[in-house]
Protein backbone atom coordinates (compact mmCIF):
# COMPACT_ATOMS: atom_id res chain seq x y z
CA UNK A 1 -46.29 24.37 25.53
CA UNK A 2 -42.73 22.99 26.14
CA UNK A 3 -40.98 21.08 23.44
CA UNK A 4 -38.74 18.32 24.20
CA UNK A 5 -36.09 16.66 21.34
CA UNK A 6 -35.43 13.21 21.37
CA UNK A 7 -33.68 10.96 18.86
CA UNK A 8 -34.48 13.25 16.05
CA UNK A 9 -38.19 13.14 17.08
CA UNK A 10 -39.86 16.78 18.70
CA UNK A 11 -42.50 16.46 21.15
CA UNK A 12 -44.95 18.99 22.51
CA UNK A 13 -45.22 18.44 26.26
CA UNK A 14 -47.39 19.42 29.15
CA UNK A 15 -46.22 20.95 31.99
CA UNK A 16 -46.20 17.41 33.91
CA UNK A 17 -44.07 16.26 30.79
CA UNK A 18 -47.49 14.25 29.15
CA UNK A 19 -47.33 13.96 25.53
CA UNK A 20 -49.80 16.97 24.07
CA UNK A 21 -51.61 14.28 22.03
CA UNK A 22 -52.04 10.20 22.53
CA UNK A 23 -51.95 10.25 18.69
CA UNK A 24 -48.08 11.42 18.94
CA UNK A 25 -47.35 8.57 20.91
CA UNK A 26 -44.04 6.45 19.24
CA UNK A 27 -41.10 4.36 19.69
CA UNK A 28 -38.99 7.25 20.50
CA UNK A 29 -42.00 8.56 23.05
CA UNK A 30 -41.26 5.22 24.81
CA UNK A 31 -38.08 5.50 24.64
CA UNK A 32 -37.75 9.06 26.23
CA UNK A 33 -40.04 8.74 29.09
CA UNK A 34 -38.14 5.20 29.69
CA UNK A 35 -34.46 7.41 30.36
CA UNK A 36 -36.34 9.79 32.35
CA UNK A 37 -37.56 7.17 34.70
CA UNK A 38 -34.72 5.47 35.30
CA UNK A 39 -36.25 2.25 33.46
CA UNK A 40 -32.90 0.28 31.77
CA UNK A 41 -34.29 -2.61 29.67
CA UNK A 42 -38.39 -2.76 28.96
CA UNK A 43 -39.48 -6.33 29.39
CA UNK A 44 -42.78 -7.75 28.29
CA UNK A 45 -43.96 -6.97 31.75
CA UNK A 46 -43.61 -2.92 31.11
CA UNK A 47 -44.96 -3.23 27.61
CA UNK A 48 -47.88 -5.34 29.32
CA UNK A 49 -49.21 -2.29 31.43
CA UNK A 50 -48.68 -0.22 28.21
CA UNK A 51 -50.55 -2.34 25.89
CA UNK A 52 -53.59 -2.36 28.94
CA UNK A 53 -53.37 1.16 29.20
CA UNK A 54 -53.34 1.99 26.06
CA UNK A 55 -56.04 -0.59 24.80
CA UNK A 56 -58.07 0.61 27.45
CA UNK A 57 -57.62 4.51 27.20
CA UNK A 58 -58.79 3.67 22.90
CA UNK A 59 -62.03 2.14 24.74
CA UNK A 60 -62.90 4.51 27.46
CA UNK A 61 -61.29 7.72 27.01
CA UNK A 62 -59.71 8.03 30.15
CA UNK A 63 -57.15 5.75 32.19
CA UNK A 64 -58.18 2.81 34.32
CA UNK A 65 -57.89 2.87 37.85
CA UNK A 66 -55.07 1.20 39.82
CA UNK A 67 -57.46 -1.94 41.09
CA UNK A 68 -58.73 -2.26 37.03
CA UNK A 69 -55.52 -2.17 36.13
CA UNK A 70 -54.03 -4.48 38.19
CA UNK A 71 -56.97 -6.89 37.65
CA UNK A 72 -56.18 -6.94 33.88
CA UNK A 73 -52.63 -7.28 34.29
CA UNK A 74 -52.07 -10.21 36.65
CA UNK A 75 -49.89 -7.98 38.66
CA UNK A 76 -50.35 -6.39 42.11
CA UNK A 77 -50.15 -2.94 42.39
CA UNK A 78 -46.25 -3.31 44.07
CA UNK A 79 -44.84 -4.70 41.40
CA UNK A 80 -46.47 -2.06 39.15
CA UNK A 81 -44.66 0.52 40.61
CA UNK A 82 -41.48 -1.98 40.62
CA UNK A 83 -41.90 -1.52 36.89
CA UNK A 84 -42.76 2.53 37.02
CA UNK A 85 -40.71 3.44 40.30
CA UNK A 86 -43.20 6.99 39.97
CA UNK A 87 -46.21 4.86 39.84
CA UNK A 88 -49.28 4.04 37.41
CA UNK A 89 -50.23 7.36 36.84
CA UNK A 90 -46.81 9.63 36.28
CA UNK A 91 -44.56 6.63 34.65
CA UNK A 92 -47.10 4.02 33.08
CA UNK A 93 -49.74 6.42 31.60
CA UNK A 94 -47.08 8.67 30.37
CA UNK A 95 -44.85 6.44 28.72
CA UNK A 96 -48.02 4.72 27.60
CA UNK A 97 -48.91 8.34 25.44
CA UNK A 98 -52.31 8.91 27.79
CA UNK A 99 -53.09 12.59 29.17
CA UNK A 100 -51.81 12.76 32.75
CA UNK A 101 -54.79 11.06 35.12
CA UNK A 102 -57.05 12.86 36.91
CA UNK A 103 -58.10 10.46 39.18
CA UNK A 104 -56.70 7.29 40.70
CA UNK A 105 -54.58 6.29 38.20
C-alpha cells in the first residue's frame, strides 16, 4: 500500500489515493487532499459536505448518494462539484476520510 508524507503526518493510501482507514482521518488528511485538489481556502461550505459525509458514513457504513447528499446539504449538485472540482465521490469523500465509493457517490 502506498505511503504518502504530509506535514510530519504518514498516511497509508489506496491506489485511488483513499485514506487506508476512516479512523486515520485528521487535520493534516484535510489538509493534503485539499493541495491535491486544487482547493485554496476551505469555507464552511466544504467543511459542510464533510461534516454530512462523514456523519453519515458513522451511521450507514457507506457514502450517501449524490441526490441524499445534496438534500442534506442545501446545495445542488453544481455547486458541489464547485467546491470538489473532481466531484462528490473522488474530492468530498476523500478529503472527508471515507473509502472511495462504489456507487453513485
Amino acid at each position: 500500500m502506498p505511503t504518502v508524507e504530509f506535514q510530519g503526518k504518514s498516511f497509508n493510501v489506496d491506489e485511488d489515493g483513499f485514506i487506508d482507514d476512516y479512523k486515520n482521518y485528521c487535520e493534516e488528511w484535510v489538509q493534503y487532499v485539499k493541495s491535491q485538489e486544487g482547493i485554496d481556502e476551505l469555507n464552511d461550505e466544504h467543511k459542510k459536505v464533510i461534516t454530512v459525509l462523514r456523519e453519515y458514513y458513522e451511521k450507514n457504513g457507506i457514502a450517501p448518494m449524490v441526490r441524499v447528499l445534496s438534500k442534506v446539504t442545501g446545495f445542488k449538485l453544481k455547486h458541489i462539484y464547485e467546491l470538489f472540482p473532481s466531484g462528490p465521490g473522488k474530492g468530498a469523500c476523500k478529503m472527508a476520510g471515507l473509502p472511495k465509493p462504489t456507487g453513485c457517490v
